[in-house]
C-alpha atoms as a PDB file:
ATOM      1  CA  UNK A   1     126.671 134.923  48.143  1.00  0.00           C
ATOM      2  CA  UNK A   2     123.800 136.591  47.222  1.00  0.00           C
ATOM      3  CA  UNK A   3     120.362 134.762  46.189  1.00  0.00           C
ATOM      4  CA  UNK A   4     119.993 133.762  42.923  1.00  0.00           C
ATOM      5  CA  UNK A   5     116.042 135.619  42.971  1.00  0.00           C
ATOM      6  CA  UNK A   6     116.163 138.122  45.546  1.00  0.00           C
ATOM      7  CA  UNK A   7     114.951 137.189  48.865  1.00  0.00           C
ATOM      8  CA  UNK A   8     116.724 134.706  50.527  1.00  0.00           C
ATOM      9  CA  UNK A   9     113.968 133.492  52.408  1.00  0.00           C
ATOM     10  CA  UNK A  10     110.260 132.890  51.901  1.00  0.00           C
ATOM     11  CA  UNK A  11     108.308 136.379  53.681  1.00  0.00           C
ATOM     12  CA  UNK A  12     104.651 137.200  53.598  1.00  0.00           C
ATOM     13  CA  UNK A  13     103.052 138.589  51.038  1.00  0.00           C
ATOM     14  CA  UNK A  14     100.435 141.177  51.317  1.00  0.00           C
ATOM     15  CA  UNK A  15      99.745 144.798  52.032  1.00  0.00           C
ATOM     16  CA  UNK A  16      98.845 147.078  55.245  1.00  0.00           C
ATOM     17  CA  UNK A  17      94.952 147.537  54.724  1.00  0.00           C
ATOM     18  CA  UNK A  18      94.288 143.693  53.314  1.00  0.00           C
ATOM     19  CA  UNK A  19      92.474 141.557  56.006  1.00  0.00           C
ATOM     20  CA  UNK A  20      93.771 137.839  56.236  1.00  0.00           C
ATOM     21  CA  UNK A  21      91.895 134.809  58.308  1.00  0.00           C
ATOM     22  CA  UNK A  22      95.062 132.903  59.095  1.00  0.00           C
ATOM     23  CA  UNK A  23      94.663 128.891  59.393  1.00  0.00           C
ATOM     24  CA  UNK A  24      96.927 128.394  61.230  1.00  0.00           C
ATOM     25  CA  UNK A  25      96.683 130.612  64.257  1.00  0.00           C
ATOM     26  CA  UNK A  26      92.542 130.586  63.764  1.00  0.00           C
ATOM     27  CA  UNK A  27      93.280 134.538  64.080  1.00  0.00           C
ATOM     28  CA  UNK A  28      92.722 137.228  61.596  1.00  0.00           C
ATOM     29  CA  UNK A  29      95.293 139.707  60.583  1.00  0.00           C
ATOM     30  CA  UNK A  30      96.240 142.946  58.550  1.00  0.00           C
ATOM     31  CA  UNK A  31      99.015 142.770  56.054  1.00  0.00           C
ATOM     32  CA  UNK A  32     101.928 140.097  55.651  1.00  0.00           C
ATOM     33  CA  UNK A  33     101.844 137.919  58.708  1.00  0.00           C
ATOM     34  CA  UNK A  34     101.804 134.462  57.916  1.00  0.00           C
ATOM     35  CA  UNK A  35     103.095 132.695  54.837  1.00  0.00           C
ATOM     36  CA  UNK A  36     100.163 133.096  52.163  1.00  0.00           C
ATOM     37  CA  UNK A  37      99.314 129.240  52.227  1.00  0.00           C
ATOM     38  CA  UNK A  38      98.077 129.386  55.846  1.00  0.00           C
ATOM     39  CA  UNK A  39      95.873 132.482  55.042  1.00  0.00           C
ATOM     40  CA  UNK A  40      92.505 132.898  53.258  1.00  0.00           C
ATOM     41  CA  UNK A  41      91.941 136.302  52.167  1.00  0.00           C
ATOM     42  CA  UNK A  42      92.439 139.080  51.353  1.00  0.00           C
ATOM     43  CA  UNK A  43      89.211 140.602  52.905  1.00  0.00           C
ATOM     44  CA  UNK A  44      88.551 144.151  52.557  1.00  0.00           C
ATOM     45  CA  UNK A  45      87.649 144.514  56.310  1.00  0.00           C
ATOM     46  CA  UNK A  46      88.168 142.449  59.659  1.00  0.00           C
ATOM     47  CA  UNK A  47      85.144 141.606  60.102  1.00  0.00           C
ATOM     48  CA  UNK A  48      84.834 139.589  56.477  1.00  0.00           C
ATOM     49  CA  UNK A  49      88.157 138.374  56.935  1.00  0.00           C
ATOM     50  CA  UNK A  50      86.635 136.982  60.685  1.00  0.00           C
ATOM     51  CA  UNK A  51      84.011 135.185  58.675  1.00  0.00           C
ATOM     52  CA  UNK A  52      86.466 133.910  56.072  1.00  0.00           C
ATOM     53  CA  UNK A  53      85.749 130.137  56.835  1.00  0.00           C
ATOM     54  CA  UNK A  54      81.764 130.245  56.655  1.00  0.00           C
ATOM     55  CA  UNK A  55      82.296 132.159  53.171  1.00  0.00           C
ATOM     56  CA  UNK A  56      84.745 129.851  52.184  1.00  0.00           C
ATOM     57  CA  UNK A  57      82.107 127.044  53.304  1.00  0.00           C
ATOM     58  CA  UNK A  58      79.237 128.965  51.651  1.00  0.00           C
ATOM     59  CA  UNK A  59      81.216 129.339  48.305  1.00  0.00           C
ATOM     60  CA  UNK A  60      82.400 125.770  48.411  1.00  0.00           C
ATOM     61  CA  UNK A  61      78.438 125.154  48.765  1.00  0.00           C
ATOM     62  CA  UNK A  62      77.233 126.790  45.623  1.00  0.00           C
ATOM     63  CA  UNK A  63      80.145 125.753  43.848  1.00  0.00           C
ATOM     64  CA  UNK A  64      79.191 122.026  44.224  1.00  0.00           C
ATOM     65  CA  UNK A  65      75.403 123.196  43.392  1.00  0.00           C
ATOM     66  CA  UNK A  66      76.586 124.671  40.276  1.00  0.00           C
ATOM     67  CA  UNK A  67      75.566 122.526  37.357  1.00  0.00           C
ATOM     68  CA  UNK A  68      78.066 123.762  35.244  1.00  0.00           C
ATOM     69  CA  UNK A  69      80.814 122.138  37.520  1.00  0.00           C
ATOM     70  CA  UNK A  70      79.289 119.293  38.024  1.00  0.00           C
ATOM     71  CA  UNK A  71      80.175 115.689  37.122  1.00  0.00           C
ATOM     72  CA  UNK A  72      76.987 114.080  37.719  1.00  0.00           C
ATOM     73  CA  UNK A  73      74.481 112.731  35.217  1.00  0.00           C
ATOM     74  CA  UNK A  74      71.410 114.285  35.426  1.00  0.00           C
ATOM     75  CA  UNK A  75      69.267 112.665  38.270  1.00  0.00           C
ATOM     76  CA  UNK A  76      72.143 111.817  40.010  1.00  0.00           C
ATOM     77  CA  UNK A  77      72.092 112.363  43.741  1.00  0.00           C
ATOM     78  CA  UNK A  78      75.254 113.700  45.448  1.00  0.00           C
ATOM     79  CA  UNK A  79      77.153 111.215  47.925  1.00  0.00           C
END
């Protein structure tokens, strides 16, 4: 029986030339590896996709700086 909508089992996503940081394996990689949730990316070269969890950290950074995201009173301190 064929499946119901089209692959019959979960495959990477992703294409030759994208740059992945893989969680999982703490490796990067090019293209459809690893199942998308264990990957941060795509990165246009290796070498961002090798820095892929201090940009993550940096982004996650200003995010919480940003005031417009923020659920603080003004004056509040952050825990």
């Amino acid at each position: 029986m064929a499946p119901l909508f089209g692959r019959s089992r979960r495959e990477p996503t992703g294409r030759p030339g994208e740059w992945y940081y893989c969680l999982k394996h703490s490796k990067v990689e090019e293209g459809p590896e690893c199942p998308a949730k264990d990957r941060l990316g795509p990165y246009t070269t290796r070498e961002e996709a090798a820095r892929a969890i201090e940009i993550a950290r940096d982004r996650e950074t200003a995010w919480r700086k940003d005031p417009r995201w923020s659920d603080r009173e003004e004056g509040e301190r952050e825990a």
